[in-house]
N, C-alpha and C. Protein backbone atom coordinates (compact mmCIF):
# COMPACT_ATOMS: atom_id res chain seq x y z
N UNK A 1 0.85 -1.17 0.00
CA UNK A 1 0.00 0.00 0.00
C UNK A 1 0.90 1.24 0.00
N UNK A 2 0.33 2.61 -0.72
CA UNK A 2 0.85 3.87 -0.97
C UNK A 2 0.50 4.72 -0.22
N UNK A 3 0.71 5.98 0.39
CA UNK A 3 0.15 7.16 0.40
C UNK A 3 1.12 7.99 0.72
N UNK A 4 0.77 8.99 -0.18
CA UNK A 4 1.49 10.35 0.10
C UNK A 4 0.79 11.93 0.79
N UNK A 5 1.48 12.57 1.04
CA UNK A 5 0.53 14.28 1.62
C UNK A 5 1.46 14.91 1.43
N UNK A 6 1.33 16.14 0.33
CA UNK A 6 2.64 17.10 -0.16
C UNK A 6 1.47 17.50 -1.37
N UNK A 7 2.89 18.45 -1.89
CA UNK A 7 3.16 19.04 -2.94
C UNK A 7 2.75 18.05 -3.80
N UNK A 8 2.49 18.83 -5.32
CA UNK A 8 2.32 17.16 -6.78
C UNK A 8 2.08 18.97 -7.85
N UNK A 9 1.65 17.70 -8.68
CA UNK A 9 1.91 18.79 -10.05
C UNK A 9 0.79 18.18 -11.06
N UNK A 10 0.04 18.61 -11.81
CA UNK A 10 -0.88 18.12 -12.61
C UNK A 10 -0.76 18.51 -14.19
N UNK A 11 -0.01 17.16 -15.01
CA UNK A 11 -0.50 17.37 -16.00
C UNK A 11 -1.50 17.16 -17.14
N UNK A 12 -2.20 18.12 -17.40
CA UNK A 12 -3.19 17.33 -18.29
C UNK A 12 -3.16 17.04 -19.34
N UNK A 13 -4.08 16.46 -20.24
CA UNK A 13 -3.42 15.90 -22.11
C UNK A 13 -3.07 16.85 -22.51
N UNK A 14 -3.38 17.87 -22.47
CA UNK A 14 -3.39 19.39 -23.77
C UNK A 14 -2.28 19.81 -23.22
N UNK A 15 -1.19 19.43 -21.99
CA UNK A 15 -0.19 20.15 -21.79
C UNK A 15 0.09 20.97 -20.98
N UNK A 16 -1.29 21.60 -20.47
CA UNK A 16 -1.53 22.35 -19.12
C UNK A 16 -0.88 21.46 -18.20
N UNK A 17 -0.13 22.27 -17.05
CA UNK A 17 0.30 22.38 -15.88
C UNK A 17 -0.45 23.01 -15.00
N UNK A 18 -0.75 22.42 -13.60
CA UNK A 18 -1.18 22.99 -12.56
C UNK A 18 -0.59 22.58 -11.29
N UNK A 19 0.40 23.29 -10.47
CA UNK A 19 0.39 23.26 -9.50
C UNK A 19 -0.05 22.80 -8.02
N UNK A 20 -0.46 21.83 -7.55
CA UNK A 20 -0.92 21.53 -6.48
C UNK A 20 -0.42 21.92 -5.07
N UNK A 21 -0.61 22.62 -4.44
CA UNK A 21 0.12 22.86 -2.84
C UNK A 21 -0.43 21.72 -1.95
N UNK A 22 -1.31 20.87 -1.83
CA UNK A 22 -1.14 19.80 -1.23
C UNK A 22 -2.15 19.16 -1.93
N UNK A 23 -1.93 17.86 -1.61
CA UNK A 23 -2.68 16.04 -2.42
C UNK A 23 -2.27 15.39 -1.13
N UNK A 24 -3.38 14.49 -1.17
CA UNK A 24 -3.56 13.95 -0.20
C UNK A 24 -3.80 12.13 -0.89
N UNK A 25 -3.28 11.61 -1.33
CA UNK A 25 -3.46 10.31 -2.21
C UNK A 25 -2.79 9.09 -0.91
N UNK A 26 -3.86 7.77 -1.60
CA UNK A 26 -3.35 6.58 -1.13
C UNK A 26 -3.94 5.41 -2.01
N UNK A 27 -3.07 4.45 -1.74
CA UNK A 27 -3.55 3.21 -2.71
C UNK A 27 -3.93 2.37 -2.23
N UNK A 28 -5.08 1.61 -2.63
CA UNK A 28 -5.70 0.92 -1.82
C UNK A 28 -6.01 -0.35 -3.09
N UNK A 29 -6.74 -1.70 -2.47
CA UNK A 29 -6.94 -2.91 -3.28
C UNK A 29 -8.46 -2.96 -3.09
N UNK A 30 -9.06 -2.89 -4.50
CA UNK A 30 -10.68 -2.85 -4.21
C UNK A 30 -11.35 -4.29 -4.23
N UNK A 31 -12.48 -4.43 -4.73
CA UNK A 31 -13.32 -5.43 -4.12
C UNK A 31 -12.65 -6.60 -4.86
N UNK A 32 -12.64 -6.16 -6.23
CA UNK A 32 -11.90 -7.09 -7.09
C UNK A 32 -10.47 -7.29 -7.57
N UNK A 33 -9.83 -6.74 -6.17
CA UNK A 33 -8.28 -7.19 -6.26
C UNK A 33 -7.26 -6.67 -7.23
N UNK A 34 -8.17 -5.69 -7.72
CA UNK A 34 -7.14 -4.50 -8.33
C UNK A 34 -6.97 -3.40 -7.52
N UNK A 35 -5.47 -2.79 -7.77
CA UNK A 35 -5.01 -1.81 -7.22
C UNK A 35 -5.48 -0.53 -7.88
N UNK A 36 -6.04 0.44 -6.74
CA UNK A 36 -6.50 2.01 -7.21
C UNK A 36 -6.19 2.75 -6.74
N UNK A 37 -6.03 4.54 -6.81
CA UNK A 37 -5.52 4.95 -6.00
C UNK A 37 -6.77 6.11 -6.16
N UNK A 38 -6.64 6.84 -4.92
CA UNK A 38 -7.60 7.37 -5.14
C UNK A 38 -7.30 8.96 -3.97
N UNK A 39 -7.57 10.00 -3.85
CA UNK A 39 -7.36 11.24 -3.03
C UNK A 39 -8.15 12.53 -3.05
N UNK A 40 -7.62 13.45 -2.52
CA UNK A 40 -8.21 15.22 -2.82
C UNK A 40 -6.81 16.09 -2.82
N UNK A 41 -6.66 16.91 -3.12
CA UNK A 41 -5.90 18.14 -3.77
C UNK A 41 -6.69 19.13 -3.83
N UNK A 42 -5.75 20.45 -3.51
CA UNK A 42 -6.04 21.97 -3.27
C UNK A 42 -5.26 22.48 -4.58
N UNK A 43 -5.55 23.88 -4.77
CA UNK A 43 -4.61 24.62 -5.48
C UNK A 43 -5.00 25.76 -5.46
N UNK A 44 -4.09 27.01 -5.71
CA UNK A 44 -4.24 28.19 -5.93
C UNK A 44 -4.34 28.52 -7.03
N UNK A 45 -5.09 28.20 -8.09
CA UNK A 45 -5.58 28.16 -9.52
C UNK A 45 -6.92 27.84 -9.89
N UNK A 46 -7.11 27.98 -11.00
CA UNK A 46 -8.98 27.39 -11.31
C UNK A 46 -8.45 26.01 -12.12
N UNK A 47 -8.94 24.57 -11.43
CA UNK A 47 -8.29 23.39 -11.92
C UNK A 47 -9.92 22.64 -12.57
N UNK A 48 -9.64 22.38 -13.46
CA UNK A 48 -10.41 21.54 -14.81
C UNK A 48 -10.70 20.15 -14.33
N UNK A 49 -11.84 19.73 -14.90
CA UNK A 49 -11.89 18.02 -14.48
C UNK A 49 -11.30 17.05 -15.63
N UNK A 50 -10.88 16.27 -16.00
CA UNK A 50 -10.65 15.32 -16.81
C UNK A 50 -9.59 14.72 -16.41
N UNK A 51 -8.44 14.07 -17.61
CA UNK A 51 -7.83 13.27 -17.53
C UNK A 51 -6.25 14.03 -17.48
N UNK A 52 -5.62 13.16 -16.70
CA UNK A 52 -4.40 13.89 -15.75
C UNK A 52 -3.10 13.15 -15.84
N UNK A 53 -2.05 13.41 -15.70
CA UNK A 53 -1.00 12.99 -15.17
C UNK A 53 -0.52 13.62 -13.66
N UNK A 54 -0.19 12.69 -12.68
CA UNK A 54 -0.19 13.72 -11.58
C UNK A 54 1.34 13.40 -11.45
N UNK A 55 2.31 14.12 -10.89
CA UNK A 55 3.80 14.07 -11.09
C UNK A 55 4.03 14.09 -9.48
N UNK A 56 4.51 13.51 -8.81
CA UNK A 56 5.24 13.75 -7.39
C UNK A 56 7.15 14.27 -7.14
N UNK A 57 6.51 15.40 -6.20
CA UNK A 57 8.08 15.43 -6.34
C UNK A 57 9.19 13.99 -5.42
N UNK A 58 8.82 12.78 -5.49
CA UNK A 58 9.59 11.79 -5.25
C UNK A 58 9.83 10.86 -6.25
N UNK A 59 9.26 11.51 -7.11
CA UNK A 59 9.50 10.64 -8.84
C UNK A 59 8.56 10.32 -9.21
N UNK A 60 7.85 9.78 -8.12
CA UNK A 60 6.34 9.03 -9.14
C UNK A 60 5.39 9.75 -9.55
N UNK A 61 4.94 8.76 -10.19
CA UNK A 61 4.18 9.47 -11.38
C UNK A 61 3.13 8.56 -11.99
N UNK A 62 1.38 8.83 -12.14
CA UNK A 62 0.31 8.08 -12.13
C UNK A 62 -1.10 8.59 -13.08
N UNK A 63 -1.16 8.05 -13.68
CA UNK A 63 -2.67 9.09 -14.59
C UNK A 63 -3.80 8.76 -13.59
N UNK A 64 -4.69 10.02 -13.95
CA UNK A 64 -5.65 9.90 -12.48
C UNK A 64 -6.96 10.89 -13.40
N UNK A 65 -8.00 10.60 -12.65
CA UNK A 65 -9.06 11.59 -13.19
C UNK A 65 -9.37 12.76 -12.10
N UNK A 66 -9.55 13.53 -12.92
CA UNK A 66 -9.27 14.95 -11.93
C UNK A 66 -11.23 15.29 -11.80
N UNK A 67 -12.02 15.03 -10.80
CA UNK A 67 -13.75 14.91 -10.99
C UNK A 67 -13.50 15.75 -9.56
N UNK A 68 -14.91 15.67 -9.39
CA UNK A 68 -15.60 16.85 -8.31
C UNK A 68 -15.10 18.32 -8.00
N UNK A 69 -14.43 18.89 -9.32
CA UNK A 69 -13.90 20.07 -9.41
C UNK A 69 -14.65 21.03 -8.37
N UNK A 70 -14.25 21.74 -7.44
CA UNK A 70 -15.23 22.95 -6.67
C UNK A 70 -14.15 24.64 -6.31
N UNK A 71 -14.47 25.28 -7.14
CA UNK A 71 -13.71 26.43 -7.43
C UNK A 71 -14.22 27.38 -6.39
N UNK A 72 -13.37 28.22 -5.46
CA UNK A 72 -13.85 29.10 -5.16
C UNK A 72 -13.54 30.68 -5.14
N UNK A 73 -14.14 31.76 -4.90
CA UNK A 73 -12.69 33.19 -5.07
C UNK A 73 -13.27 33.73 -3.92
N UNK A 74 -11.82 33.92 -3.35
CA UNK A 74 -11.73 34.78 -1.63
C UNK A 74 -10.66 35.53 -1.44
N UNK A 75 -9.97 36.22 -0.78
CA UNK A 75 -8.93 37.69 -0.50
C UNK A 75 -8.08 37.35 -1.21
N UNK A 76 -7.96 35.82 -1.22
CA UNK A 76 -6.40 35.46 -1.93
C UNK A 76 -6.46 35.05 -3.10
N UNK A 77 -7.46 35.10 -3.84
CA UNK A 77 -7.63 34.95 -5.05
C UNK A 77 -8.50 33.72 -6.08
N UNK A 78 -8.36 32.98 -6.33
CA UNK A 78 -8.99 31.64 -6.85
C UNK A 78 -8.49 30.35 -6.27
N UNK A 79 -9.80 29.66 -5.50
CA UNK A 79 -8.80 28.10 -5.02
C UNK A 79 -9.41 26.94 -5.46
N UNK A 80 -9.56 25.92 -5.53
CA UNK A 80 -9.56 24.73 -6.37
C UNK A 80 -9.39 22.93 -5.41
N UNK A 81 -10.54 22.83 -5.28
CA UNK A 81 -10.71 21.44 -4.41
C UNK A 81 -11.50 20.38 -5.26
N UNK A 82 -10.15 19.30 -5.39
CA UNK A 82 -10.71 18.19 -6.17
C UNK A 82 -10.53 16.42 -6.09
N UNK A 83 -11.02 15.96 -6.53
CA UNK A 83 -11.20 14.36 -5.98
C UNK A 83 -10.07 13.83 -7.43
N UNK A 84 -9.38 12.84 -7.01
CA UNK A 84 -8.42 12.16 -7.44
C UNK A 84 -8.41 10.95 -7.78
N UNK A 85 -8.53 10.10 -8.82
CA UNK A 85 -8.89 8.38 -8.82
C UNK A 85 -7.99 8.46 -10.19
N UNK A 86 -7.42 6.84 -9.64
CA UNK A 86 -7.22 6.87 -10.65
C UNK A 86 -6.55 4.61 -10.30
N UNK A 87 -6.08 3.84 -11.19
CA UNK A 87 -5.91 2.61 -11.11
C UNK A 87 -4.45 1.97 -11.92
């Protein structure tokens, strides 16, 4: 089993980069004995839902779907809370 809590980096197909200031990911074995991983992530950006590469700064590196996008804007500018899956 995995889990990390840090920093990560999001890339998506088109090439966009986004920044993450913290992810919160772990891997877990589901009903049918495949491995998934699954988390939430913040950012100080407006972050998109779809399909991802998420980059760790410890090397690894995992495609994940970026869903339950929830954007918000407050003193500090635009923030970005989202659900993480990926197998």
């Amino acid at each position: 089993m995995f889990s990390y809590s840090g920093p990560a980096r999001l890339v998506y197909a088109d090439g966009d980069t986004v920044e993450l200031e913290r992810v919160d990911l772990i891997e877990t074995v589901n009903d049918g004995g495949m491995w998934q991983l699954s988390g939430a992530g913040t950012a100080m950006a407006e972050l998109s839902g779809g399909e991802a590469r998420i980059k760790l700064p410890t090397g690894g590196e995992a495609e994940v779907l970026v869903a339950n996008v929830r954007v918000s804007e407050g003193v500090n500018g635009v923030s970005s809370t989202v659900t993480l899956l990926g197998n």
